[in-house]
N, C-alpha and C. Protein backbone atom coordinates (compact mmCIF):
# COMPACT_ATOMS: atom_id res chain seq x y z
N UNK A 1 0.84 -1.16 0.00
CA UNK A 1 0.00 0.00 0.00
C UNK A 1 0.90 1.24 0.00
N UNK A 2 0.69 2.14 -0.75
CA UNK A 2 1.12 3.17 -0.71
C UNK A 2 0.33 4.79 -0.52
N UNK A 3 0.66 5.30 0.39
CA UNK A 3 0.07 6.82 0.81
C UNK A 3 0.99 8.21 0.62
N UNK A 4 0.81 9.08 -0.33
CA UNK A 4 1.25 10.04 -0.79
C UNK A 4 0.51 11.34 0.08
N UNK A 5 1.48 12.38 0.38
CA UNK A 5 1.08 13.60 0.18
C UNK A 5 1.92 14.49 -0.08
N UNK A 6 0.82 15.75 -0.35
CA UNK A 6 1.51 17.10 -1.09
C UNK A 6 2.14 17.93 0.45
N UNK A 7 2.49 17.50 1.38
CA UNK A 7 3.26 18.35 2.65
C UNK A 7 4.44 18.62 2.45
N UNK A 8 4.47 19.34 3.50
CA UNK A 8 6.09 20.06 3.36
C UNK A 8 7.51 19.25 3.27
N UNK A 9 6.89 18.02 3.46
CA UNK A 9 8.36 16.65 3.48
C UNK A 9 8.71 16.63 5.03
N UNK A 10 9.20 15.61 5.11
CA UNK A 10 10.57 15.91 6.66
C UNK A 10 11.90 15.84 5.75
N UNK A 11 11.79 16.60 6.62
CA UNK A 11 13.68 17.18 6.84
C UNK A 11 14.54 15.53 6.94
N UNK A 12 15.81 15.70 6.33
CA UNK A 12 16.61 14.78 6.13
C UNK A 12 16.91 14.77 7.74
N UNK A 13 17.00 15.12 7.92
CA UNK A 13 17.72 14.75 9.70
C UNK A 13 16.60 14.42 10.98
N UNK A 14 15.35 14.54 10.11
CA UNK A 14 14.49 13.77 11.13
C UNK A 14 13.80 12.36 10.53
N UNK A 15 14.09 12.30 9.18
CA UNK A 15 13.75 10.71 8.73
C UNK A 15 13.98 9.40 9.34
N UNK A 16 15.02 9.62 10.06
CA UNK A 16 15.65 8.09 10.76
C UNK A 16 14.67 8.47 12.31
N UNK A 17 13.99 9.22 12.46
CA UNK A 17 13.60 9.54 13.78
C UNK A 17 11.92 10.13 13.52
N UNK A 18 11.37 9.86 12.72
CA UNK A 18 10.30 10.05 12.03
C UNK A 18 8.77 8.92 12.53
N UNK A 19 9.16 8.33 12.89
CA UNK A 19 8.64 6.81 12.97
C UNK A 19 8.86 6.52 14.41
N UNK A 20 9.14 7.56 15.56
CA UNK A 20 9.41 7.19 17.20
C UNK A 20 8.37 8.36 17.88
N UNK A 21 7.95 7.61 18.80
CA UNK A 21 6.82 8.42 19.12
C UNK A 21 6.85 9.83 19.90
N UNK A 22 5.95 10.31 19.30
CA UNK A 22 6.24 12.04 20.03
C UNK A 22 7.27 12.53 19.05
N UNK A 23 7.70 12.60 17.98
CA UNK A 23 8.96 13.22 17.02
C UNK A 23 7.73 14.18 16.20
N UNK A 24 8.07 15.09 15.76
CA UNK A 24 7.49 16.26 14.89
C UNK A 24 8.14 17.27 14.20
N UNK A 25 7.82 17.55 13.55
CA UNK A 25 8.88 18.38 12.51
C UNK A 25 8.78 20.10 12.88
N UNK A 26 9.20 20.44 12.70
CA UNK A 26 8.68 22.30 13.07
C UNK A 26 7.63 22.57 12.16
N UNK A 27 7.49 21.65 10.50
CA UNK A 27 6.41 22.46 9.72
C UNK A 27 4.97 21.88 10.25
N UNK A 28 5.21 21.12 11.70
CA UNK A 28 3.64 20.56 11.77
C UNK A 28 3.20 21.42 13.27
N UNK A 29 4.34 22.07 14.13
CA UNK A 29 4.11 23.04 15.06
C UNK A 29 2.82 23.52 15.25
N UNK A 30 1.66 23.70 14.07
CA UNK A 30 0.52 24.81 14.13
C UNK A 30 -0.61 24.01 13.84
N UNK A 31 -0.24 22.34 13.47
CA UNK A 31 -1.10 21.06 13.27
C UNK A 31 -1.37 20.49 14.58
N UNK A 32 -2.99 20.24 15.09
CA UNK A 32 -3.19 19.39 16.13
C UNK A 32 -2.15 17.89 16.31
N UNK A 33 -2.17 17.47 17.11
CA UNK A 33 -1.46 16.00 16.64
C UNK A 33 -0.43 15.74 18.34
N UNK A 34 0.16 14.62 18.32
CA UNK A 34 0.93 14.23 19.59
C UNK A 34 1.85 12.98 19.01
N UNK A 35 2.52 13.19 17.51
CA UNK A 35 3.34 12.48 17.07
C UNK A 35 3.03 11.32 16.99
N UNK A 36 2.19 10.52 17.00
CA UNK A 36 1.97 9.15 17.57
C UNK A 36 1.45 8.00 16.25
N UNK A 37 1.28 8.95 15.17
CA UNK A 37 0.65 8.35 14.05
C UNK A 37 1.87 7.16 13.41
N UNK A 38 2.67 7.89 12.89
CA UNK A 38 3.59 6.97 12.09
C UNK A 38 4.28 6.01 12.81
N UNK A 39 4.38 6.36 14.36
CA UNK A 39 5.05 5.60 15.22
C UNK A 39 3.70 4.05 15.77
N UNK A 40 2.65 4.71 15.31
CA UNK A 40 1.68 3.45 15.63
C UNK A 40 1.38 2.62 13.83
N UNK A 41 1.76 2.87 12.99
CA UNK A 41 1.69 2.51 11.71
C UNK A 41 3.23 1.56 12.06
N UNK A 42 4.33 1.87 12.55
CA UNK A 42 5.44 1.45 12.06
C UNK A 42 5.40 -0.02 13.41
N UNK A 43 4.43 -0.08 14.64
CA UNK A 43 4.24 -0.94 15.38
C UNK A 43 3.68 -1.92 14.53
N UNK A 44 2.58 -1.41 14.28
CA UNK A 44 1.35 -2.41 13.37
C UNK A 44 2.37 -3.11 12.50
N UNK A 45 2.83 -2.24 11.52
CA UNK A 45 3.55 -3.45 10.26
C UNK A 45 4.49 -4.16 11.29
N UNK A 46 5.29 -3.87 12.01
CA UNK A 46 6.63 -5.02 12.48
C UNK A 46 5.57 -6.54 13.31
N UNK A 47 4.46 -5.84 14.01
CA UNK A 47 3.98 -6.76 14.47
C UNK A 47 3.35 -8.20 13.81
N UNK A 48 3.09 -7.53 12.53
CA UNK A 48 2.77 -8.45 11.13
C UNK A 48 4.04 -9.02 10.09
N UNK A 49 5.19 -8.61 10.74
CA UNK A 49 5.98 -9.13 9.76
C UNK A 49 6.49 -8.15 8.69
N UNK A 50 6.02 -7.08 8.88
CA UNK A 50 6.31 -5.95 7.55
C UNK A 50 6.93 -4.98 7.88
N UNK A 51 7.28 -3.61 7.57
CA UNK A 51 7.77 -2.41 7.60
C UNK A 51 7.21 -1.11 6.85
N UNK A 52 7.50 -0.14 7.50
CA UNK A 52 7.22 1.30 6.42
C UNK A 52 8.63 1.45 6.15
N UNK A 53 8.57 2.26 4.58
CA UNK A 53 9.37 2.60 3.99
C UNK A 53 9.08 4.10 4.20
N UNK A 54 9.61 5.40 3.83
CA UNK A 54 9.87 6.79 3.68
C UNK A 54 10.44 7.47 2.27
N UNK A 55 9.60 7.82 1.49
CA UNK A 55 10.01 8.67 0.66
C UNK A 55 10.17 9.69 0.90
N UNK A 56 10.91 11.49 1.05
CA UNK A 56 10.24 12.61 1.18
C UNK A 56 11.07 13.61 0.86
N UNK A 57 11.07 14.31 -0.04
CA UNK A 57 11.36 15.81 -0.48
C UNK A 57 11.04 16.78 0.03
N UNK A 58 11.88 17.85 1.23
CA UNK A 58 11.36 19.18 1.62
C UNK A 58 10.55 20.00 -0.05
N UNK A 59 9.51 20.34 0.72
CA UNK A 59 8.75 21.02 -0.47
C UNK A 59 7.57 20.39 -1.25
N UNK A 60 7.93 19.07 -1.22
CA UNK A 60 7.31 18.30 -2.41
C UNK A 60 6.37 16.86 -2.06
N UNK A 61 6.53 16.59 -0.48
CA UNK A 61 6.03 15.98 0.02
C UNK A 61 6.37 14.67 0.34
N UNK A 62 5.61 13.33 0.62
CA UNK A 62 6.12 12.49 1.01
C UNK A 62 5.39 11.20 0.66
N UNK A 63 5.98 10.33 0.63
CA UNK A 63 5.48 8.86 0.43
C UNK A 63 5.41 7.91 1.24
N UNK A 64 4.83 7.15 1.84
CA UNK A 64 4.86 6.45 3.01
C UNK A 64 4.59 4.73 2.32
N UNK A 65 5.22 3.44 2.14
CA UNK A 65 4.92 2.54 1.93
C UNK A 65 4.78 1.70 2.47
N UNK A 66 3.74 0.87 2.93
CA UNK A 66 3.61 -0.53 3.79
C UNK A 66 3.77 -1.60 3.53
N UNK A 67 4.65 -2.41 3.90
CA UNK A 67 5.09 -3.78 3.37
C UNK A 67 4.90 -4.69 4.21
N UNK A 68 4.12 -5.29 3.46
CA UNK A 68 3.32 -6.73 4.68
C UNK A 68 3.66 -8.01 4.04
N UNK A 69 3.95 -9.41 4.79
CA UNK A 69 4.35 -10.30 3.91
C UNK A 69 3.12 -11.02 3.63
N UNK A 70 3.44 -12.09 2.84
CA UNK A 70 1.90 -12.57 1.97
C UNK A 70 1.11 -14.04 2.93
N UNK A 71 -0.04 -13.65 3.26
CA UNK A 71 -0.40 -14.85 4.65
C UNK A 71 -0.03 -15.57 4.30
């Protein structure tokens, strides 16, 4: 599965730290939220055997991929 958006990207230096809970970028500062999303997406897949991947370009947004193995 793959999920795209048009956001501001993360920053190269918070990608490896993107996916731990409570992490946030400064461009989401003014967005409701408590970090907890990608870090509960990246539980779910390991718990199944899978992983998220990270695409993301400051500016241009980001790609998020879920890789699950096949029952």
């Amino acid at each position: 599965m793959l999920v795209k958006d048009e956001g501001p990207g993360i920053a190269e230096e918070l990608r490896t730290q993107a996916f731990e809970p409570f992490v946030r970028g400064s461009a989401t500062a003014n967005i409701d939220g408590a970090g907890l999303g990608l870090a509960f997406v990246k539980t779910v897949a390991q718990r199944h055997g899978g992983k998220v991947l990270l695409d993301s370009a400051l500016g241009r947004g980001s790609a998020f991929r879920l890789v699950l193995p096949r029952a």
